[in-house]
PDB file of N, CA and C in Angstrom:
ATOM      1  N   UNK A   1      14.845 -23.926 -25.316  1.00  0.00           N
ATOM      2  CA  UNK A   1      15.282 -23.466 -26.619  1.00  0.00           C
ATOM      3  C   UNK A   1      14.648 -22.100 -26.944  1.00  0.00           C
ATOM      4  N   UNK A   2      12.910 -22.043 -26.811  1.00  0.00           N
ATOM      5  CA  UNK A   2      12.730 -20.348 -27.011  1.00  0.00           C
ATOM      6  C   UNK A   2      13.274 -19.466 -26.024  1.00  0.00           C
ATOM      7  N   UNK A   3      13.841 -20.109 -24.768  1.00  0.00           N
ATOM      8  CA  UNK A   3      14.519 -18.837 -23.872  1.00  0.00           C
ATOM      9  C   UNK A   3      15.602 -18.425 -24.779  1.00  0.00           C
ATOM     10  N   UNK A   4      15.965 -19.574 -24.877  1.00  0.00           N
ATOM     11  CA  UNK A   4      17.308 -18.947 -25.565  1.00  0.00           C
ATOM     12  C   UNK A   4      17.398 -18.102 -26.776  1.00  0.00           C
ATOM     13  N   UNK A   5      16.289 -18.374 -27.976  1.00  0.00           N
ATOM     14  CA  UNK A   5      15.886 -17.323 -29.034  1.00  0.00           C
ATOM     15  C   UNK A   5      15.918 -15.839 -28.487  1.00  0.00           C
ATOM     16  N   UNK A   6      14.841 -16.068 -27.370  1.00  0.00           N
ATOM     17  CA  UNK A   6      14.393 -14.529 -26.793  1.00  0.00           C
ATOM     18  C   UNK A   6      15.679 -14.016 -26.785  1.00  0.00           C
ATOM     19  N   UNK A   7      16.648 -14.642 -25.734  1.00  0.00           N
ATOM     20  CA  UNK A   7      17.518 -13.609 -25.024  1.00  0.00           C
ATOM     21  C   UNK A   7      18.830 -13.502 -26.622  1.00  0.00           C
ATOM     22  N   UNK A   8      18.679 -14.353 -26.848  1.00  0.00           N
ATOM     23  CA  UNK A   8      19.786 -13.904 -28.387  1.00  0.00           C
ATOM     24  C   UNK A   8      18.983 -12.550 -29.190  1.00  0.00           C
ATOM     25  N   UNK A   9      17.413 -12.418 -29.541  1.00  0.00           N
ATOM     26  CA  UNK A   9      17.107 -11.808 -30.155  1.00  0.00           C
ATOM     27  C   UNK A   9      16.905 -10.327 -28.952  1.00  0.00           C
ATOM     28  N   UNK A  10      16.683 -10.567 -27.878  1.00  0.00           N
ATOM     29  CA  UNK A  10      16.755  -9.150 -27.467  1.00  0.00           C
ATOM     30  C   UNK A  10      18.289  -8.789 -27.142  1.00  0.00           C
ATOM     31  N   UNK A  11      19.458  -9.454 -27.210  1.00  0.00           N
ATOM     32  CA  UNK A  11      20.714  -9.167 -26.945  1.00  0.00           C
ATOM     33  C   UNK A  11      21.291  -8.229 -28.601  1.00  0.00           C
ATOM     34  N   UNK A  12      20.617  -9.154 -29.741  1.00  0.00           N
ATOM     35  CA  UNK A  12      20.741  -8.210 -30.845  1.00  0.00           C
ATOM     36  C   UNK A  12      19.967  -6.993 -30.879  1.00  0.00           C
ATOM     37  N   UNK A  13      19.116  -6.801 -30.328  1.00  0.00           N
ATOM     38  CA  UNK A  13      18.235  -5.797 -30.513  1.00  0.00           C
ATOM     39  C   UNK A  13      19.155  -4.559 -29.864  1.00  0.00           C
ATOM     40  N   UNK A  14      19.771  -4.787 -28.174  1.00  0.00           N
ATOM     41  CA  UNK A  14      19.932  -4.114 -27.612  1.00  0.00           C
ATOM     42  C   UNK A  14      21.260  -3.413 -28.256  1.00  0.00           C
ATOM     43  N   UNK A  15      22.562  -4.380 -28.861  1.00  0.00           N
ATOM     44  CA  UNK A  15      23.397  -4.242 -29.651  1.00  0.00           C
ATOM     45  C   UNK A  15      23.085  -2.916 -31.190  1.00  0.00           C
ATOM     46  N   UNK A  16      21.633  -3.284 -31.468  1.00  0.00           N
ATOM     47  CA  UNK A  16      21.665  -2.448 -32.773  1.00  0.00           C
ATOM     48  C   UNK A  16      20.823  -1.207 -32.153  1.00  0.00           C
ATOM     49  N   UNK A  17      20.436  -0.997 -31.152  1.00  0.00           N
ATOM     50  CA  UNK A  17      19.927   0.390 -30.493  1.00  0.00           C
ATOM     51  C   UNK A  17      21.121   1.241 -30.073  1.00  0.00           C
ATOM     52  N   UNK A  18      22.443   0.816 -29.707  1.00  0.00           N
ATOM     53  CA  UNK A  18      23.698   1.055 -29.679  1.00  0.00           C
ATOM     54  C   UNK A  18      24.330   1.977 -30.496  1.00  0.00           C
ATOM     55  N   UNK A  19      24.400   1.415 -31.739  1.00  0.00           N
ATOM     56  CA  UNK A  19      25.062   1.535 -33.175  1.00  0.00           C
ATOM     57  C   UNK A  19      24.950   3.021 -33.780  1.00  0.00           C
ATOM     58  N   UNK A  20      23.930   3.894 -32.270  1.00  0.00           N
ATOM     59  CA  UNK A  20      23.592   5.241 -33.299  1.00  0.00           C
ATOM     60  C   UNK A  20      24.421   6.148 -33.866  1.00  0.00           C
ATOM     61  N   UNK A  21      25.013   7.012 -34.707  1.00  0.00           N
ATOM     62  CA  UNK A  21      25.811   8.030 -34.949  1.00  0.00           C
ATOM     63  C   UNK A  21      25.902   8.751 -33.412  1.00  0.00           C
ATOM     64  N   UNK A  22      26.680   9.598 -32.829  1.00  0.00           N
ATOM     65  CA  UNK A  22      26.883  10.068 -31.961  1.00  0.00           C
ATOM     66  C   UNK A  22      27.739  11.825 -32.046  1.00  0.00           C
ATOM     67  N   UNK A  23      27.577  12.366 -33.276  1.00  0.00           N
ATOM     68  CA  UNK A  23      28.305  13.438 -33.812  1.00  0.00           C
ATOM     69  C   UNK A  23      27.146  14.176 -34.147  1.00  0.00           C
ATOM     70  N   UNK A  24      27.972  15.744 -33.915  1.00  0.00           N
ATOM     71  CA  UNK A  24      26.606  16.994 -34.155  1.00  0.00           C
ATOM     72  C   UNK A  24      26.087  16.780 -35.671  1.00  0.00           C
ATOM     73  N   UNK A  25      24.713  17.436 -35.741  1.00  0.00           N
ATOM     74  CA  UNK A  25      24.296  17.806 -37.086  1.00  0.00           C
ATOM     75  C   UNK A  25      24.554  18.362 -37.434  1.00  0.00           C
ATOM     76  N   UNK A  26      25.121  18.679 -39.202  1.00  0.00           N
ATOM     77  CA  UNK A  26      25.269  19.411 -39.717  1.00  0.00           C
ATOM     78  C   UNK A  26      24.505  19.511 -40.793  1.00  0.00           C
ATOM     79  N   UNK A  27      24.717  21.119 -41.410  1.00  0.00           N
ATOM     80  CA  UNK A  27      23.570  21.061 -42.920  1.00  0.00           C
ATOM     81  C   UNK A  27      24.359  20.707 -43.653  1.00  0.00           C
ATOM     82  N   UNK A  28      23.860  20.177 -44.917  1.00  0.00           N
ATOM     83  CA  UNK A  28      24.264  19.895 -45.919  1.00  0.00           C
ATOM     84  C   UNK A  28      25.096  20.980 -46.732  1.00  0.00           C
ATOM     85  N   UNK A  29      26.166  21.150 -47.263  1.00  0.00           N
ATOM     86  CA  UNK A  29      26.970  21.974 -48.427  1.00  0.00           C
ATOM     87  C   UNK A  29      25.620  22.669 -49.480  1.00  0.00           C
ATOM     88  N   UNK A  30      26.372  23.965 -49.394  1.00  0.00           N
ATOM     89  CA  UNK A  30      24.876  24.504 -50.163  1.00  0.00           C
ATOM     90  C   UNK A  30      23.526  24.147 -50.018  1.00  0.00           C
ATOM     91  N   UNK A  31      23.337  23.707 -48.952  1.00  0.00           N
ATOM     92  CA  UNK A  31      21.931  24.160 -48.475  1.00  0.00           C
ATOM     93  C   UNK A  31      21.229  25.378 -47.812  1.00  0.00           C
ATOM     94  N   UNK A  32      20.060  25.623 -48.256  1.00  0.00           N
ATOM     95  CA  UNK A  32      20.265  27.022 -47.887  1.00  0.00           C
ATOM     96  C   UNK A  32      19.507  26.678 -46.027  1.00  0.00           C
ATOM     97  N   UNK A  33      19.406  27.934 -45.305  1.00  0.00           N
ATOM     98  CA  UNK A  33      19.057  27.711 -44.042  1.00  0.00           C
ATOM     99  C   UNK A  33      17.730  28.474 -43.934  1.00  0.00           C
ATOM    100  N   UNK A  34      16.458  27.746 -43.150  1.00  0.00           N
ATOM    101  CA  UNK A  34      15.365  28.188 -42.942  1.00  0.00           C
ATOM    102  C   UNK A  34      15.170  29.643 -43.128  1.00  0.00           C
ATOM    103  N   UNK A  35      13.962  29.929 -44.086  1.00  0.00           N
ATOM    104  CA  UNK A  35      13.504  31.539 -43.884  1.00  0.00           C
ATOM    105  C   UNK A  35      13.465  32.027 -42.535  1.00  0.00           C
ATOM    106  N   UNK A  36      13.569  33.144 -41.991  1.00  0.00           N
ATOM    107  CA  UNK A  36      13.219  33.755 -40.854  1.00  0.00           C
ATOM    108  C   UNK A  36      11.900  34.077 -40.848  1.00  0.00           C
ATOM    109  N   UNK A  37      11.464  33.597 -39.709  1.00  0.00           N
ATOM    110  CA  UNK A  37       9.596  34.272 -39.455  1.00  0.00           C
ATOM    111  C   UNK A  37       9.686  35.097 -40.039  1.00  0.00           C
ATOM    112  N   UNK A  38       7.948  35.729 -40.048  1.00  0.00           N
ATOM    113  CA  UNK A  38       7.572  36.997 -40.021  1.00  0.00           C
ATOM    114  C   UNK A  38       7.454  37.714 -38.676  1.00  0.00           C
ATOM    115  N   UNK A  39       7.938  38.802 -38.780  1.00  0.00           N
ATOM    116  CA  UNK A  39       8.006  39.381 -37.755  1.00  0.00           C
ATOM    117  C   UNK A  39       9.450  39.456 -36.992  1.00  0.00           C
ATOM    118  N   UNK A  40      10.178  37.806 -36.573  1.00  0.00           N
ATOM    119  CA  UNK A  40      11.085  37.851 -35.831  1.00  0.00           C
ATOM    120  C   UNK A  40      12.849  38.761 -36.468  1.00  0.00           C
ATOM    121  N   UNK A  41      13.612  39.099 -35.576  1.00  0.00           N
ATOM    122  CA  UNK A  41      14.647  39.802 -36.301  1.00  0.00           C
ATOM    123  C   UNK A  41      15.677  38.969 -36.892  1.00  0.00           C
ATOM    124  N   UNK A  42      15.327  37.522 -35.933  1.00  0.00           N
ATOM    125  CA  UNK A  42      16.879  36.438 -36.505  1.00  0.00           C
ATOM    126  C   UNK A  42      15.579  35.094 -36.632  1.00  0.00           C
ATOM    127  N   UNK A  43      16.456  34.401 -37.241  1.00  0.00           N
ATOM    128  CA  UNK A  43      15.723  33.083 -37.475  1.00  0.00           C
ATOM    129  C   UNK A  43      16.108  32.338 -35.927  1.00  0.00           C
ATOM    130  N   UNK A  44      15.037  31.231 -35.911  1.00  0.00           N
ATOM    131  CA  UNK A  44      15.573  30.963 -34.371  1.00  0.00           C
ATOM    132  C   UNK A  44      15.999  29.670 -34.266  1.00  0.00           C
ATOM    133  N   UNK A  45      17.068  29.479 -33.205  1.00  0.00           N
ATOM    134  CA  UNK A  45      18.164  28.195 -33.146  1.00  0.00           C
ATOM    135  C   UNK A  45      17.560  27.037 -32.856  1.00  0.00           C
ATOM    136  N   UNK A  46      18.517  25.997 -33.298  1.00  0.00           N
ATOM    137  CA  UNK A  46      17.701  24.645 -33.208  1.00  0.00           C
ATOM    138  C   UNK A  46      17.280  24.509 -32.225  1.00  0.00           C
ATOM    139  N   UNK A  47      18.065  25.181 -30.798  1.00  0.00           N
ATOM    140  CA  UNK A  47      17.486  24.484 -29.087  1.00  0.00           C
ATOM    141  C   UNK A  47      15.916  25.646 -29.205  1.00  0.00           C
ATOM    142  N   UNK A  48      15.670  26.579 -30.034  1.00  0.00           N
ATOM    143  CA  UNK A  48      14.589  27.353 -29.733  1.00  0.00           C
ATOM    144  C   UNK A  48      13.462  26.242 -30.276  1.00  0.00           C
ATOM    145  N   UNK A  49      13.722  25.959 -32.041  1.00  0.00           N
ATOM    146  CA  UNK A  49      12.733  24.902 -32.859  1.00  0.00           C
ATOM    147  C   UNK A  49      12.741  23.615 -31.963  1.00  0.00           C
ATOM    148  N   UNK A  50      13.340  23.293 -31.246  1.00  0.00           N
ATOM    149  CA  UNK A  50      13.039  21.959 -30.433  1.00  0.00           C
ATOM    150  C   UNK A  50      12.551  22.052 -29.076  1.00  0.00           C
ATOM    151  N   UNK A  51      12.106  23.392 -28.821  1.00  0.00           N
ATOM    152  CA  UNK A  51      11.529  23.875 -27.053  1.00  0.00           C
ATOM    153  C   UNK A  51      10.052  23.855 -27.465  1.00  0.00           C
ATOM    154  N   UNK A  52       9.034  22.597 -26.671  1.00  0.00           N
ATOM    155  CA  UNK A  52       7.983  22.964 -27.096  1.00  0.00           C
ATOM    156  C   UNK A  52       7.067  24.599 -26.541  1.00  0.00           C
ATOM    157  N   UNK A  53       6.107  24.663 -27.258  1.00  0.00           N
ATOM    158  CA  UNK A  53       5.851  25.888 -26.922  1.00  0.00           C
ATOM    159  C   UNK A  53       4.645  25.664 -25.616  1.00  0.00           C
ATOM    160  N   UNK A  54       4.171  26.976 -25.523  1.00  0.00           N
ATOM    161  CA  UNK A  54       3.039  26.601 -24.299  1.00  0.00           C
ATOM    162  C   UNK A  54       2.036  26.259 -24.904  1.00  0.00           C
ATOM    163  N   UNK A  55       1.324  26.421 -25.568  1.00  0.00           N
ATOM    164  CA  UNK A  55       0.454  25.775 -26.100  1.00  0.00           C
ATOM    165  C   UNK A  55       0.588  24.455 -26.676  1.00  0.00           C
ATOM    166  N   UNK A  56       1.766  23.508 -26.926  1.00  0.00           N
ATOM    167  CA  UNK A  56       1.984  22.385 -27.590  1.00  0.00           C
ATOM    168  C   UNK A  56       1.851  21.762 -25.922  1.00  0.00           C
ATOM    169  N   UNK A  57       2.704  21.896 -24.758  1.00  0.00           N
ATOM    170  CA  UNK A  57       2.389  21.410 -23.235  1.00  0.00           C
ATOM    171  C   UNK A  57       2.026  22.604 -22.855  1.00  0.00           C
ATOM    172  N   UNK A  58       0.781  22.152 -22.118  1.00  0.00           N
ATOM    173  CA  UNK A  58       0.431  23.195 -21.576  1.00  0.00           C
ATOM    174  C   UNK A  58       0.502  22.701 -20.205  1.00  0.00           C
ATOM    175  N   UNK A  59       0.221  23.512 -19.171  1.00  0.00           N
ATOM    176  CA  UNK A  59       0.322  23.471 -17.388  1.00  0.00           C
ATOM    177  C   UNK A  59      -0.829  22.430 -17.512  1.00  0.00           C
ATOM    178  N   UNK A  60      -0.715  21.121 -16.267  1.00  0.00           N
ATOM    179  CA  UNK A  60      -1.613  20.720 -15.976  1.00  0.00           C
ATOM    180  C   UNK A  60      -2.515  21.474 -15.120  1.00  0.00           C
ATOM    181  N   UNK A  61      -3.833  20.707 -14.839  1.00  0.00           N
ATOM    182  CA  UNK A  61      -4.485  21.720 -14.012  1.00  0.00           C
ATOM    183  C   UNK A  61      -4.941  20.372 -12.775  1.00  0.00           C
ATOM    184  N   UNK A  62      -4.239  20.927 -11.726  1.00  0.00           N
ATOM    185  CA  UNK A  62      -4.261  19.348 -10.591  1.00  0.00           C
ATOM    186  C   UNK A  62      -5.602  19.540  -9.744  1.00  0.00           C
ATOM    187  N   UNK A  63      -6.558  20.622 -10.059  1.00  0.00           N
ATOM    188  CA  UNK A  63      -7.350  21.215  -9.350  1.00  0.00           C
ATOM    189  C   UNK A  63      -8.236  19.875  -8.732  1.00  0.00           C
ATOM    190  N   UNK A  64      -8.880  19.670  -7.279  1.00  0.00           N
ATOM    191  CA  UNK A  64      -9.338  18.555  -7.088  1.00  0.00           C
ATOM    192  C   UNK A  64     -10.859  18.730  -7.045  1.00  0.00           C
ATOM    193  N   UNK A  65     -11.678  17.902  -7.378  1.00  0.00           N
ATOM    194  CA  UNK A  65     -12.937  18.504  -7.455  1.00  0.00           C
ATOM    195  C   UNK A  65     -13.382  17.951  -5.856  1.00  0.00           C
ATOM    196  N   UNK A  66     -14.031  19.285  -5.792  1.00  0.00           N
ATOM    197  CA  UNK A  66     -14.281  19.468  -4.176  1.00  0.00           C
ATOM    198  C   UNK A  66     -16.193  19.151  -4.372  1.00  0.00           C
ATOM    199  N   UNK A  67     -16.709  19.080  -5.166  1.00  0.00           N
ATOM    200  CA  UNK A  67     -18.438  18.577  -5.078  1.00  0.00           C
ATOM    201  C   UNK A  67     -18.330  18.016  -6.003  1.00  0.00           C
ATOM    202  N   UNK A  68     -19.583  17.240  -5.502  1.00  0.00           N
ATOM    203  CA  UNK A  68     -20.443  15.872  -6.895  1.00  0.00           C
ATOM    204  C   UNK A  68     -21.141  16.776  -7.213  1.00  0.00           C
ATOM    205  N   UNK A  69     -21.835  16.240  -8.238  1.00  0.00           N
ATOM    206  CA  UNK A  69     -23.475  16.940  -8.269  1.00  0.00           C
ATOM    207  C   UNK A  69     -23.819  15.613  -8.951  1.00  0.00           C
ATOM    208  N   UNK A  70     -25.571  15.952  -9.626  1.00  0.00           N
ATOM    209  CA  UNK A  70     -26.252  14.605 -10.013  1.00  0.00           C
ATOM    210  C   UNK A  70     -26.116  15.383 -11.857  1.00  0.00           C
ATOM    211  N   UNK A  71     -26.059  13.867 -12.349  1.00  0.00           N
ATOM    212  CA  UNK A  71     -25.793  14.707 -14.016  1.00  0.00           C
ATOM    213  C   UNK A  71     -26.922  14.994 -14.420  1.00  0.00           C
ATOM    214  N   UNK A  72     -27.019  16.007 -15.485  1.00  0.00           N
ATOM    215  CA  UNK A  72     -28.058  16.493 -16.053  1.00  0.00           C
ATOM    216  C   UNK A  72     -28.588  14.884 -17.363  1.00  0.00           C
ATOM    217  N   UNK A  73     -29.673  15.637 -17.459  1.00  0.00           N
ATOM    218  CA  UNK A  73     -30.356  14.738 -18.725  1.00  0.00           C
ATOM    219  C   UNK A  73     -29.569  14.848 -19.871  1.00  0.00           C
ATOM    220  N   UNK A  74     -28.997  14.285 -21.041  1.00  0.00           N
ATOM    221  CA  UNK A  74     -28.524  13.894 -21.794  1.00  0.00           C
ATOM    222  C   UNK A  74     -29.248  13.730 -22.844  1.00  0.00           C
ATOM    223  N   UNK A  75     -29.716  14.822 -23.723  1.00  0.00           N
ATOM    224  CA  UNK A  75     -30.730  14.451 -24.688  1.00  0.00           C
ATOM    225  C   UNK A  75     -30.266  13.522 -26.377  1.00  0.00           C
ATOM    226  N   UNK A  76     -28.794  13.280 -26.576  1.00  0.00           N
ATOM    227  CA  UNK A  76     -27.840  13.092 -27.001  1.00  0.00           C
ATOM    228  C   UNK A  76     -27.678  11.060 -26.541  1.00  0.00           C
ATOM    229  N   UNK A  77     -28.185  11.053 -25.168  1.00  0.00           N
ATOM    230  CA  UNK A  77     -27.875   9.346 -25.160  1.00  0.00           C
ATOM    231  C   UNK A  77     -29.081   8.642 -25.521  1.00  0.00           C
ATOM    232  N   UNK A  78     -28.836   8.215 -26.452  1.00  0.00           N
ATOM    233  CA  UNK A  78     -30.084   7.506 -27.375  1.00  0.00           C
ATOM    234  C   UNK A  78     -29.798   6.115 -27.249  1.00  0.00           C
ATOM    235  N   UNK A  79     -30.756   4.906 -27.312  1.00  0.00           N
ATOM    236  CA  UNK A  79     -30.301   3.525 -27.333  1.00  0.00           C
ATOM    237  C   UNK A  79     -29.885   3.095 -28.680  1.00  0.00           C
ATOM    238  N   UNK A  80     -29.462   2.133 -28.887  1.00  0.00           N
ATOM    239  CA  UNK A  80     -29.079   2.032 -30.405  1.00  0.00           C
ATOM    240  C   UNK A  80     -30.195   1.371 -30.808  1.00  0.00           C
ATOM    241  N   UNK A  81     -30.473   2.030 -32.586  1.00  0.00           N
ATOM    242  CA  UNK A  81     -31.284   1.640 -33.237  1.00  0.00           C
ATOM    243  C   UNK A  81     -31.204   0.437 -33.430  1.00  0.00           C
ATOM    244  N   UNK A  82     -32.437  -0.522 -33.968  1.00  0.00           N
ATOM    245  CA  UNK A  82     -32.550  -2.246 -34.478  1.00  0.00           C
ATOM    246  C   UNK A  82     -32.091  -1.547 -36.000  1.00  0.00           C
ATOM    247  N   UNK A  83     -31.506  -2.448 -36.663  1.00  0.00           N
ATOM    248  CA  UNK A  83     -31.011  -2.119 -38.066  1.00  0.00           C
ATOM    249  C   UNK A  83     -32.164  -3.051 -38.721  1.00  0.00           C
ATOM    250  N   UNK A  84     -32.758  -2.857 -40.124  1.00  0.00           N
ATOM    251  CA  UNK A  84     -34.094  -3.291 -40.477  1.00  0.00           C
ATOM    252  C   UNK A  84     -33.381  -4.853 -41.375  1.00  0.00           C
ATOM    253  N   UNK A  85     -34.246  -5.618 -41.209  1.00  0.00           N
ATOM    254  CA  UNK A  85     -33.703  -7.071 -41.796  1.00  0.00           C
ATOM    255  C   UNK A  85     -34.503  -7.543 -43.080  1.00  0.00           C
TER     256      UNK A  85
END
């Protein structure tokens, strides 16, 4: 009987992930459209506002570390204090 819940409730689930609108965005009637930067000459298009920038992803860095070493002292790792009773 709970198999059967599951698969009814993920069969609705999958049904209402379905259901999305599928038509371009548009603005609203008399709305006005984003200020243009400072600086830039045109305001920039939605595929520009939705390209992250380099700094939002940046390049990984796959570099492999080629030596160990032994860690330094840690003057920062302290044991934890007894709290007073």
């Amino acid at each position: 009987m709970r198999m059967r819940t599951l698969a009814a409730l993920s069969i609705a689930a999958l049904v209402l992930t379905a259901c999305g609108g599928r038509t371009a965005l548009k603005p609203i009637k008399d709305q006005q459209r984003p200020a243009v930067p400072v600086g830039a000459a045109t305001a920039p298009t939605s595929g520009e506002l939705m390209t992250p920038s380099i700094q939002a992803r940046p390049e990984r860095n796959v570099e492999l570390l080629t030596q160990s070493r032994q860690r330094g002292d840690d003057p920062f790792d302290l044991p934890p204090e007894k709290q007073p009773q």
